[in-house]
C-alpha atoms as a PDB file:
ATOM      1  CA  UNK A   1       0.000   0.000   0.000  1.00  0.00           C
ATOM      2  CA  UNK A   2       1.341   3.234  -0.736  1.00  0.00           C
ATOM      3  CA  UNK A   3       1.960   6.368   1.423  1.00  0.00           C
ATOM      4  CA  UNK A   4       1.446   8.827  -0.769  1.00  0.00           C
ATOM      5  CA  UNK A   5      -1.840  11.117  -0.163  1.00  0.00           C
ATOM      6  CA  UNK A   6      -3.504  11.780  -3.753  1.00  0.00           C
ATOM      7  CA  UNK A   7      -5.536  14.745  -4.032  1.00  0.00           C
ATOM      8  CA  UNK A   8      -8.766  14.495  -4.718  1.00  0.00           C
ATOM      9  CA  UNK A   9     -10.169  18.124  -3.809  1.00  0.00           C
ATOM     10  CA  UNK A  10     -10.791  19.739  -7.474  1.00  0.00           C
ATOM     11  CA  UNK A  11      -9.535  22.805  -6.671  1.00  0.00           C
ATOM     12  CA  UNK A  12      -6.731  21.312  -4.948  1.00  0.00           C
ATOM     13  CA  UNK A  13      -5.925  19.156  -8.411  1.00  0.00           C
ATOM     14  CA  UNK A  14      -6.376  22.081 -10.372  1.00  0.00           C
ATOM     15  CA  UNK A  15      -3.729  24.269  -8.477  1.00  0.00           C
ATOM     16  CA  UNK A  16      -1.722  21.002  -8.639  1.00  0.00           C
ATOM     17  CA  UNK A  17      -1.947  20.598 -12.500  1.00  0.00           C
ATOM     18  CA  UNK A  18      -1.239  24.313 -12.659  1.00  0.00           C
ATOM     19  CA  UNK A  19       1.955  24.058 -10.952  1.00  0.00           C
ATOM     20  CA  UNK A  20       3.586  21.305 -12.103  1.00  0.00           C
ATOM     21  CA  UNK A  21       2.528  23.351 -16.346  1.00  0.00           C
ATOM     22  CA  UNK A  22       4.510  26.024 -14.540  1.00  0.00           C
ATOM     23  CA  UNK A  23       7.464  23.992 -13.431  1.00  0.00           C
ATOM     24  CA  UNK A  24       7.236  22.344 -17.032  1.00  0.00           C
ATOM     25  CA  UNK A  25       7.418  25.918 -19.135  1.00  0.00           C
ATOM     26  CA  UNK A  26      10.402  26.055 -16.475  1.00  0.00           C
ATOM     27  CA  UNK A  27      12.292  23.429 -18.119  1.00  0.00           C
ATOM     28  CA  UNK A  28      11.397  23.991 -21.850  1.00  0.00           C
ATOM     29  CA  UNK A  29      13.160  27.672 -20.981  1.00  0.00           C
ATOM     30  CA  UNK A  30      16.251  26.330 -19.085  1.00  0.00           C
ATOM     31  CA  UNK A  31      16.749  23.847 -22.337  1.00  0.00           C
ATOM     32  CA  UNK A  32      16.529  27.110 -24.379  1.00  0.00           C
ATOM     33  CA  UNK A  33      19.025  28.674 -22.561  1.00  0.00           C
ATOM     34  CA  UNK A  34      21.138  25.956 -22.474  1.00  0.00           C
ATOM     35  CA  UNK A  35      20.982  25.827 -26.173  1.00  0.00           C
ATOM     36  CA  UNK A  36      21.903  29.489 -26.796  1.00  0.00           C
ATOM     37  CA  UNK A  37      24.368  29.137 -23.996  1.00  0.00           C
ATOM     38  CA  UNK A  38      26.049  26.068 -26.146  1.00  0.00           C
ATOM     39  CA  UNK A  39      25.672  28.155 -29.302  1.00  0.00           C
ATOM     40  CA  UNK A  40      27.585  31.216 -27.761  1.00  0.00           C
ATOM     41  CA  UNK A  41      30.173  29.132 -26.624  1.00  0.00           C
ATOM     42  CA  UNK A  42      30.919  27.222 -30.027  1.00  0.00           C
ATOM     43  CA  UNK A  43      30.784  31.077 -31.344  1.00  0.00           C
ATOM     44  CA  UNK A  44      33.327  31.969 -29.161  1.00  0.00           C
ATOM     45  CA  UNK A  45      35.486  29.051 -30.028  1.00  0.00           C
ATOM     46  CA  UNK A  46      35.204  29.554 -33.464  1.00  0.00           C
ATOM     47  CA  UNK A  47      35.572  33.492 -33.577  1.00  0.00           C
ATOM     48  CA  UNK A  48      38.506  33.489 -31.068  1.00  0.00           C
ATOM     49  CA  UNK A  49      40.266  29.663 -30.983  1.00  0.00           C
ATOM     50  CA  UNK A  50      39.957  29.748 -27.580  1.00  0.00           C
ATOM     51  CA  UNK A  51      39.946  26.342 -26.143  1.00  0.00           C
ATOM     52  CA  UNK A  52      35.756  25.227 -25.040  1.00  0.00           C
ATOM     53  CA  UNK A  53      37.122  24.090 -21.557  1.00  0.00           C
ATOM     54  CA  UNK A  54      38.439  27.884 -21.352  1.00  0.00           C
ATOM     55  CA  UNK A  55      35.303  29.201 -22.584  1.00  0.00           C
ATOM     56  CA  UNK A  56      33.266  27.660 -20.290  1.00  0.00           C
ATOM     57  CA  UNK A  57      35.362  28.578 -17.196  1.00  0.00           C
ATOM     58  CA  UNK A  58      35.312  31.705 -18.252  1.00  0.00           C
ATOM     59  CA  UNK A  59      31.547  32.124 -18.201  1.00  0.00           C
ATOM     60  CA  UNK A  60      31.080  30.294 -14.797  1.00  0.00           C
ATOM     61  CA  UNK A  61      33.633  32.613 -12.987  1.00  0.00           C
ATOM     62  CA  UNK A  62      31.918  35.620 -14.970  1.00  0.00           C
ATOM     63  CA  UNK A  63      28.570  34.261 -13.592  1.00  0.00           C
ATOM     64  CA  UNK A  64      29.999  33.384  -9.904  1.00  0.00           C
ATOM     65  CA  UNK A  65      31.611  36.600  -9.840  1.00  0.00           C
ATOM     66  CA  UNK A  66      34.020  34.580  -8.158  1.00  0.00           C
ATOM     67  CA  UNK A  67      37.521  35.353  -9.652  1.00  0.00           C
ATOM     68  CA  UNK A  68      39.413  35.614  -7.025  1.00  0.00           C
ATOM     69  CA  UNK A  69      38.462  32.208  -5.633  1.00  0.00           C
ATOM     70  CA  UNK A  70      39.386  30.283  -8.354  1.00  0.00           C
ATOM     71  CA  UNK A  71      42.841  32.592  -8.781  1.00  0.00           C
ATOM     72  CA  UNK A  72      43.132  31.100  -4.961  1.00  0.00           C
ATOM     73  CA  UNK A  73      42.244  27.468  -5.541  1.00  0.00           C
ATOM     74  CA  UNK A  74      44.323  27.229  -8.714  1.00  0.00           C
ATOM     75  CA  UNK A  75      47.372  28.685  -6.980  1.00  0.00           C
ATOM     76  CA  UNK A  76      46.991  26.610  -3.785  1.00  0.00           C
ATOM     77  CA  UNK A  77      46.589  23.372  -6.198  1.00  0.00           C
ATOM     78  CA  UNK A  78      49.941  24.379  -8.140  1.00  0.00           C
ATOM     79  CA  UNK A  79      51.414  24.750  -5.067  1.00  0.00           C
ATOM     80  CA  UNK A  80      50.466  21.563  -3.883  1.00  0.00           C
ATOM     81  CA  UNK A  81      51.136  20.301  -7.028  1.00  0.00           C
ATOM     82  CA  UNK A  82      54.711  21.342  -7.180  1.00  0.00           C
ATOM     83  CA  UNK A  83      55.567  20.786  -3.650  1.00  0.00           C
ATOM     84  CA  UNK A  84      54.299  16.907  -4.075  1.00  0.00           C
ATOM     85  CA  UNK A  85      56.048  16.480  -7.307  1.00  0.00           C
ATOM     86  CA  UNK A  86      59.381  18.125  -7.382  1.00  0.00           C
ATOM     87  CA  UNK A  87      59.671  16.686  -3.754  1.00  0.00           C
ATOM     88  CA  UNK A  88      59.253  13.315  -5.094  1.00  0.00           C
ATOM     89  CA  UNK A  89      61.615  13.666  -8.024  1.00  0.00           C
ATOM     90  CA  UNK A  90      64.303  15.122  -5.706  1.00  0.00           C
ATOM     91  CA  UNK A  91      63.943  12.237  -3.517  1.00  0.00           C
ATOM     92  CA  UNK A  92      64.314   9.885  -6.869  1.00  0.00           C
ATOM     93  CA  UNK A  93      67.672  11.804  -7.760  1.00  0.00           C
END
């Protein structure tokens, strides 16, 4: 038997069926925008040669407005990076 309470008040299904059309038209815009976001980003790729994985960073960080960050993160990983690394080739030598 299931747990799930199933409306059965009209207006209740009607606001019901009227959300879930909302949440729908939702969707079908986020899959526009997706689309023209994809489109843009090809554009740029073509237009400029600049690599899609670029690109793409790019527009997150533009959208996060979160520059500094990923300027942090990416510094702290090539640190880490180089520390790991060049320590373990210096022990190899």
């Amino acid at each position: 038997m299931s747990n799930i309470i199933i409306p059965t008040n009209p207006a209740d299904l009607t606001k019901l069926k009227q959300m879930i059309g909302e949440a729908t038209n939702a969707m079908a815009r986020i899959d526009s925008e997706n689309e023209l976001k994809k489109e843009i980003i090809e554009e740029i790729v073509e237009n400029f040669e600049i690599p899609k994985k670029l690109v793409t960073k790019m527009i997150t960080v533009a959208h996060k407005a979160n520059f500094s960050e990923v300027s942090g993160d990416a510094e702290d990983f090539n640190d880490l990076y180089e520390s790991v690394f060049e320590a373990k080739d210096q022990l190899n030598s």
